[in-house]
C-alpha atoms as a PDB file:
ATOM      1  CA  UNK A   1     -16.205  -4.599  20.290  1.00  0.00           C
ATOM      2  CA  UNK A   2     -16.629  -3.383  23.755  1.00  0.00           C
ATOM      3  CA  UNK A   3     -16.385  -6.012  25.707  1.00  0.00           C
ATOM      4  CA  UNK A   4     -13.369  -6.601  27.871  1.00  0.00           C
ATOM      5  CA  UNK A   5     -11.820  -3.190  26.716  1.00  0.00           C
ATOM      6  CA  UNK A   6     -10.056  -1.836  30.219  1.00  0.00           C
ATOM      7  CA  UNK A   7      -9.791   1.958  28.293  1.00  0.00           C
ATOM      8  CA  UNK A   8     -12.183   5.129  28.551  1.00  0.00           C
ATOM      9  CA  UNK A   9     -12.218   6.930  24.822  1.00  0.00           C
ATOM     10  CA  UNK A  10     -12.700  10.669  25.154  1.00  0.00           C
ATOM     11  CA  UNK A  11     -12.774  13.043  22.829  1.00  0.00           C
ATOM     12  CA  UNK A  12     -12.810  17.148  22.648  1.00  0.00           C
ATOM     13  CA  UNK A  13     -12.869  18.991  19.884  1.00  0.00           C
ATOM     14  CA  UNK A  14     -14.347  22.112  18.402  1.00  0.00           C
ATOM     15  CA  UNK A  15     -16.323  23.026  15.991  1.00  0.00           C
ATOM     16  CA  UNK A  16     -18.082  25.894  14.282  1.00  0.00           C
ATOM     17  CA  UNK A  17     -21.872  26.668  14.989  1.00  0.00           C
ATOM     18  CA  UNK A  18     -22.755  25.186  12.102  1.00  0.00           C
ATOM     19  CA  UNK A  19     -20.992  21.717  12.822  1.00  0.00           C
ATOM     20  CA  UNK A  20     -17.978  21.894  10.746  1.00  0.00           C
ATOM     21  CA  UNK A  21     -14.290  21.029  12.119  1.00  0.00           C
ATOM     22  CA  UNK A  22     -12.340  22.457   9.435  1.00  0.00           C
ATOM     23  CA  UNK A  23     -13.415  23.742   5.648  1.00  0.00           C
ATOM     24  CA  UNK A  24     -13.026  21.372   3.145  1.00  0.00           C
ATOM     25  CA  UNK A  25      -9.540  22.171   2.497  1.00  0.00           C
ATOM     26  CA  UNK A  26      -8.606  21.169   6.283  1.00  0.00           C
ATOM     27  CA  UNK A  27      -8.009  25.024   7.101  1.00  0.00           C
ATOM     28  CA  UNK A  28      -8.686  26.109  10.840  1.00  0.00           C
ATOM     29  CA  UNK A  29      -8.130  29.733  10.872  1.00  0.00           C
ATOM     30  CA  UNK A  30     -11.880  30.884  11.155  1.00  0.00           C
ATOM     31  CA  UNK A  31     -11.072  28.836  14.748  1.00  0.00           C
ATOM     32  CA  UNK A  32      -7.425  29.987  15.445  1.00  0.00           C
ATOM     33  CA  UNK A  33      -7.470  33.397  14.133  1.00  0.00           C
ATOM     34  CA  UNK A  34     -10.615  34.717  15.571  1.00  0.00           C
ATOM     35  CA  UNK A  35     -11.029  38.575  15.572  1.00  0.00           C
ATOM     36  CA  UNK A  36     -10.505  40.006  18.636  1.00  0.00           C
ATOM     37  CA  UNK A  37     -12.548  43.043  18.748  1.00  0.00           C
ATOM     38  CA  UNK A  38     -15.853  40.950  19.181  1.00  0.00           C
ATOM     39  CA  UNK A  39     -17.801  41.610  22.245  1.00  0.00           C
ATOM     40  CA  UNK A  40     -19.425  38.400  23.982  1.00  0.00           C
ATOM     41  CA  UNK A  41     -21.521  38.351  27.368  1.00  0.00           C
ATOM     42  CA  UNK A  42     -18.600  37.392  29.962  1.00  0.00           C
ATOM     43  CA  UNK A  43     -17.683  33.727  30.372  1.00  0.00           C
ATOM     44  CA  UNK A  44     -19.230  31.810  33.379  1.00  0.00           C
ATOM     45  CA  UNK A  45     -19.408  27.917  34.038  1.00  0.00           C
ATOM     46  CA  UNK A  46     -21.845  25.658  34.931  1.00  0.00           C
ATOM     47  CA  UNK A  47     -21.343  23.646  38.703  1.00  0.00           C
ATOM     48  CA  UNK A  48     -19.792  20.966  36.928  1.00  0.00           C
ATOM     49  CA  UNK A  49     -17.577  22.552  33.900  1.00  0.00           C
ATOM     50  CA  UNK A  50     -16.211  20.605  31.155  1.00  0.00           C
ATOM     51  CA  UNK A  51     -12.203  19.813  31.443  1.00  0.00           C
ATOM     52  CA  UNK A  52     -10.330  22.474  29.870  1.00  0.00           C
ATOM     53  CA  UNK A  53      -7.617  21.618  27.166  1.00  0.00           C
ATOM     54  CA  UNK A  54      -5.009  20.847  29.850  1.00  0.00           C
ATOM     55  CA  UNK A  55      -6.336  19.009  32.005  1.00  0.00           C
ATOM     56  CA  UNK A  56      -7.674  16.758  29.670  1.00  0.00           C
ATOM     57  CA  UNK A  57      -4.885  16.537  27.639  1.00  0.00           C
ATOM     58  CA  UNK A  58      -2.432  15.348  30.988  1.00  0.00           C
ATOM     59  CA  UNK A  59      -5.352  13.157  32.112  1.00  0.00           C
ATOM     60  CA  UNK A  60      -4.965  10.681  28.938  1.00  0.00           C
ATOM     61  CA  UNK A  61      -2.026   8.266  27.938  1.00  0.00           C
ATOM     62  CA  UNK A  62      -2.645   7.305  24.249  1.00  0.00           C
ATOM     63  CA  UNK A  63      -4.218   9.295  21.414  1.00  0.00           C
ATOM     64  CA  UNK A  64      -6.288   7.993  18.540  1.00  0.00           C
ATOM     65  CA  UNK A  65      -5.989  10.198  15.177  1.00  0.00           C
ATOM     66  CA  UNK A  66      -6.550   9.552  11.235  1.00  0.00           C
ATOM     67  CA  UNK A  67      -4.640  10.374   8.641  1.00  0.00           C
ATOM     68  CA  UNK A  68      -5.989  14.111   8.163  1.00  0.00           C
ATOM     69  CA  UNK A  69      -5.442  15.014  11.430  1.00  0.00           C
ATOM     70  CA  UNK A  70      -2.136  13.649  11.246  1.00  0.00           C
ATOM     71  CA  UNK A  71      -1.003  15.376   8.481  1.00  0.00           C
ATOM     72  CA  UNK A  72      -2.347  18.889   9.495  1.00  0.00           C
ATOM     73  CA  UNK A  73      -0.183  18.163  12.588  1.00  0.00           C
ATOM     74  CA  UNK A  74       3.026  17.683  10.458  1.00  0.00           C
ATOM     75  CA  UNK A  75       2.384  21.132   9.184  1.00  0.00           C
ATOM     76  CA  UNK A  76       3.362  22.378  13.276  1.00  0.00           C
ATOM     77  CA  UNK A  77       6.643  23.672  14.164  1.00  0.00           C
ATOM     78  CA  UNK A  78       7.417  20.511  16.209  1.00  0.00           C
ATOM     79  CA  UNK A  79       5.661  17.226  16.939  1.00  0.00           C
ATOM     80  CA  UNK A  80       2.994  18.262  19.657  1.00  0.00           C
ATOM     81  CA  UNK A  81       2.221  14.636  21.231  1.00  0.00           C
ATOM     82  CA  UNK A  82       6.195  13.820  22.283  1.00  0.00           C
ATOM     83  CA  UNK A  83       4.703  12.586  25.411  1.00  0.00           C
ATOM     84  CA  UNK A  84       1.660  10.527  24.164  1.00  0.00           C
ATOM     85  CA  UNK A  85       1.177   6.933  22.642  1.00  0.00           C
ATOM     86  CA  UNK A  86      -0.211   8.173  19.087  1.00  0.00           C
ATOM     87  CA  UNK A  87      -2.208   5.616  16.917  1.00  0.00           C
ATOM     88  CA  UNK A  88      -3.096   6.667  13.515  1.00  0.00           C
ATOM     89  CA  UNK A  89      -6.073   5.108  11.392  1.00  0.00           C
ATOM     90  CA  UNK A  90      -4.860   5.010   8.074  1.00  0.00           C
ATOM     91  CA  UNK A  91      -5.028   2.549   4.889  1.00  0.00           C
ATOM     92  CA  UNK A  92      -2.214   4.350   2.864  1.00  0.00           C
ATOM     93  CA  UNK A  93       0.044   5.348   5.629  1.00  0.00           C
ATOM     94  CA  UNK A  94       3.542   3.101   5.763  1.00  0.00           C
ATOM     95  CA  UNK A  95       3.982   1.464   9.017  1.00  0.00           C
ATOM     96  CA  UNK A  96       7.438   2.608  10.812  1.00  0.00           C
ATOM     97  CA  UNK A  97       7.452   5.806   8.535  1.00  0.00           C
ATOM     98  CA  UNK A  98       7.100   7.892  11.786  1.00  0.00           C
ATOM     99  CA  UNK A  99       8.350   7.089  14.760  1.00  0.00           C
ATOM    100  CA  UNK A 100       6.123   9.263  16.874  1.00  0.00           C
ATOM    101  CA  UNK A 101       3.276   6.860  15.621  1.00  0.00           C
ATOM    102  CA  UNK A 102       1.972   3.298  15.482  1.00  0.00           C
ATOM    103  CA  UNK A 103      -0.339   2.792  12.362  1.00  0.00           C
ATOM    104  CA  UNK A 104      -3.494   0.707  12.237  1.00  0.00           C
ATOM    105  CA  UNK A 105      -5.328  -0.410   9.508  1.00  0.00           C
ATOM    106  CA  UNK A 106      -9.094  -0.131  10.567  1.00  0.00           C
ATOM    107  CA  UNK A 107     -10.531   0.386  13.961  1.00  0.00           C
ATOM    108  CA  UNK A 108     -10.159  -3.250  15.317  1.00  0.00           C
ATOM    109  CA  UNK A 109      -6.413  -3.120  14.977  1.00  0.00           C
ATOM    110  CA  UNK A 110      -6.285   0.357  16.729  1.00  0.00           C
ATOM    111  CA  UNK A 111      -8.445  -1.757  19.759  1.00  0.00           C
ATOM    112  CA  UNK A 112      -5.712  -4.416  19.371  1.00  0.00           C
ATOM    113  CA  UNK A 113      -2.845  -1.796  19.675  1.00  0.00           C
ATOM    114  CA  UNK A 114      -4.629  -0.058  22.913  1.00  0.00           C
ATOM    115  CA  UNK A 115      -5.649  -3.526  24.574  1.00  0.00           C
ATOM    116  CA  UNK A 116      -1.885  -5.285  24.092  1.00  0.00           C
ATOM    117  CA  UNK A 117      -0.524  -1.085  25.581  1.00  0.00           C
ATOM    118  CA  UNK A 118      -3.065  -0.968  28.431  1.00  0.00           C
ATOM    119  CA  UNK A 119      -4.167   2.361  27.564  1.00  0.00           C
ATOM    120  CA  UNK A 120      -5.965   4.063  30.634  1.00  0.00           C
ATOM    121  CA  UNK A 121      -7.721   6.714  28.923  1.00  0.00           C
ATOM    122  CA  UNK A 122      -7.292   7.247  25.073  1.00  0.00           C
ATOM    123  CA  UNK A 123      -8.233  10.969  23.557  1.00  0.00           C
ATOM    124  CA  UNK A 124     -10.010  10.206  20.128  1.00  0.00           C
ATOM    125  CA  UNK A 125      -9.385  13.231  17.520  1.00  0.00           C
ATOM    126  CA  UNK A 126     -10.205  13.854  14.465  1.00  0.00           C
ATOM    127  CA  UNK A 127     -13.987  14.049  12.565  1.00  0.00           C
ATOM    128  CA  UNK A 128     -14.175  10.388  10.582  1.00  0.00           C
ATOM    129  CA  UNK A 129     -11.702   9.115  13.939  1.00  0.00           C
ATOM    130  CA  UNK A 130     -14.908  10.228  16.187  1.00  0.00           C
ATOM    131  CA  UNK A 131     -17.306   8.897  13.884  1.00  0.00           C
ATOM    132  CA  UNK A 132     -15.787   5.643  13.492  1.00  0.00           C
ATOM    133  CA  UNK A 133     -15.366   5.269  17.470  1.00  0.00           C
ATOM    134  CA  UNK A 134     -19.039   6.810  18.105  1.00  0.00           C
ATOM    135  CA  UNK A 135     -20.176   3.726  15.540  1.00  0.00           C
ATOM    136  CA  UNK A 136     -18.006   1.221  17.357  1.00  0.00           C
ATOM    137  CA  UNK A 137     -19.200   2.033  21.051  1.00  0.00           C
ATOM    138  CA  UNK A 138     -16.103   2.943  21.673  1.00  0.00           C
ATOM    139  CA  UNK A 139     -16.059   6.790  22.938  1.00  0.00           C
ATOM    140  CA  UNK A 140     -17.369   7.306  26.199  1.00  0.00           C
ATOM    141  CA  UNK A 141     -17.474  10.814  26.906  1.00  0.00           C
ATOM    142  CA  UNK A 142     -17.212  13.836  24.241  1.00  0.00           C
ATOM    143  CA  UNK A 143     -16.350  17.955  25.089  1.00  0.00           C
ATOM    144  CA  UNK A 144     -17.786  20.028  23.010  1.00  0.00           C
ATOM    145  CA  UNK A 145     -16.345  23.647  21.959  1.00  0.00           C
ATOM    146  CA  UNK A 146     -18.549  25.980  19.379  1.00  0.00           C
ATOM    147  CA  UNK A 147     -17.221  28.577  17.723  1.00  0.00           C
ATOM    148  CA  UNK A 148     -19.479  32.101  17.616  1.00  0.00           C
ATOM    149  CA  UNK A 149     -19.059  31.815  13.389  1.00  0.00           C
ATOM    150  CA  UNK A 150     -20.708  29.864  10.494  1.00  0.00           C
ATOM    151  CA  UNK A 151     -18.359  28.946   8.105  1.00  0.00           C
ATOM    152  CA  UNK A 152     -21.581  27.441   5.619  1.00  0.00           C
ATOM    153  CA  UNK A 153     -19.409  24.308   4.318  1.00  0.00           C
ATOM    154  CA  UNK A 154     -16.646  22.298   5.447  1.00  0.00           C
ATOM    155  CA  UNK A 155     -15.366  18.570   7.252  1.00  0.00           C
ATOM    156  CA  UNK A 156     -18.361  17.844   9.788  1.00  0.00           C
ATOM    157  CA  UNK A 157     -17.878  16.669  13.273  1.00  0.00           C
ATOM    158  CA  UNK A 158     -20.491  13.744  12.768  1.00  0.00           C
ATOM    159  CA  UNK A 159     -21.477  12.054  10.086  1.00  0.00           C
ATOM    160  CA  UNK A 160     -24.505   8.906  10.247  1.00  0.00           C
ATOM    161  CA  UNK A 161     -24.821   6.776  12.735  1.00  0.00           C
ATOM    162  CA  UNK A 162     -26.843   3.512  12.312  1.00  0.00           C
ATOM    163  CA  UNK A 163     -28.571   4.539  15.929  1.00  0.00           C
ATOM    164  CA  UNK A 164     -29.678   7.545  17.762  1.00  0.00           C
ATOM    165  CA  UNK A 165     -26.797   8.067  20.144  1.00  0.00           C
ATOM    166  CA  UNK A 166     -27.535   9.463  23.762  1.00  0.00           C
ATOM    167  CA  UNK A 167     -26.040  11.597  25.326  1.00  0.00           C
ATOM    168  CA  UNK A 168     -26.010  12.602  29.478  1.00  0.00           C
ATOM    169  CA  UNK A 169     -24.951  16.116  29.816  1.00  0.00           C
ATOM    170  CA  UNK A 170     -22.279  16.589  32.306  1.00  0.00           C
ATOM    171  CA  UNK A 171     -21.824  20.127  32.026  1.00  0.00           C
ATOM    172  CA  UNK A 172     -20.769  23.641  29.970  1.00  0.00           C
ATOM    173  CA  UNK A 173     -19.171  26.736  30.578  1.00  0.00           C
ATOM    174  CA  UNK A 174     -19.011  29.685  28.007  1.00  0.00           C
ATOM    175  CA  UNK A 175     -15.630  31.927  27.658  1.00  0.00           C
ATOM    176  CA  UNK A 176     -15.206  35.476  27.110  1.00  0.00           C
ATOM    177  CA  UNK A 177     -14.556  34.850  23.237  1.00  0.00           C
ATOM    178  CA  UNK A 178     -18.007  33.310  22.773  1.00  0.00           C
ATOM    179  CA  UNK A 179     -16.902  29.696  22.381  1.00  0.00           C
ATOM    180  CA  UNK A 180     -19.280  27.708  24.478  1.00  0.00           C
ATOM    181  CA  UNK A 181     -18.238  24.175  25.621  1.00  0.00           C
ATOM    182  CA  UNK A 182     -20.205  20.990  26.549  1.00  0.00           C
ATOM    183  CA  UNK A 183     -19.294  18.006  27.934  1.00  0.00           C
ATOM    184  CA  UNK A 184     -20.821  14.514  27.507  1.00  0.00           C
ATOM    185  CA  UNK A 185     -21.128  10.933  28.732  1.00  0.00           C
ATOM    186  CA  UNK A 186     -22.387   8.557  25.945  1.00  0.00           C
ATOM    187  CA  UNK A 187     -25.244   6.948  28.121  1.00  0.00           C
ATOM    188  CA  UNK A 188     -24.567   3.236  26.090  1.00  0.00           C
ATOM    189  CA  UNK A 189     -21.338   3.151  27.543  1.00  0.00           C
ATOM    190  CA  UNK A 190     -22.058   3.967  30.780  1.00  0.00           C
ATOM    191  CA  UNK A 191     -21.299   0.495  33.331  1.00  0.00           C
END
């Protein structure tokens, strides 16, 4: 499904120590609402640090979600993505519900939909999204960001794979909160 695809997918997301991106109700707040009065080492980066939030986020032109993450992002004040091409994987989504987003089916029509746009660089979000893409061959680079907490259950970042994947570390860089970030090139996708 590679072949002839013009568009980098990159994804960053975080996750807990133990692996999970949300519990298994989709809540967030163990990541959001840290407590404040815990005491880390101070932050430091590596030579080559991992993009932070912003700079990723104005470096890409579409965005790849599911369903989950798209609903947990209806629950915002506003939509968050105004400026972004936002395709969401879903099977029981209505196409032209939203007009912020441009629904595909499965995987190969979310290709089709970045191929016919020209996407540049597409950010991939969302656990089963990541999977899926990860499966495909179709993420090429992947930050990091682990939480200081255990939550014990929850939505995993990964799920299987049908091959080892590999992985050429790029870089990290720890904050003052604890959260320690890596960032990734997936060594199959590398040309």
């Amino acid at each position: 499904m590679t072949m002839g695809r013009n568009w980098r997918g990159l994804a960053l997301i975080a996750t807990s120590a133990d692996g999970y991106i949300a519990r298994e109700d989709g809540d967030i707040r163990w990541l959001t609402d840290a407590p404040a009065e815990m005491r880390h080492v101070p932050g430091h980066t590596s030579p080559h640090p991992p993009p932070d939030f912003h700079d990723f986020y104005g470096s890409v032109d579409h965005m790849v979600i599911g369903r989950g993450t798209y609903e947990k992002v209806l629950t915002f004040d506003s939509w968050p993505y105004k400026e972004k091409r936002v395709v969401v994987l879903s099977t029981t989504l209505g196409e032209g519900q939203d007009s912020n987003v441009t629904v595909a089916r499965d995987v190969q029509g979310a290709v089709e939909i970045l191929d016919e746009r020209k996407a540049r660089r597409v950010y991939v979000d969302g656990g089963k999204v990541i999977q899926t893409f990860l499966r495909h061959r179709l993420l090429d680079e992947l930050t990091i960001s682990v939480a200081p907490v255990l939550i014990g259950a929850g939505l995993p970042l990964f799920g299987r794979l049908d091959d080892d994947v590999r992985l050429i570390h790029l870089g990290s860089s720890s904050g003052d909160t604890g959260m320690v970030t890596s960032h990734y090139a997936v060594a199959e996708n590398l040309a």
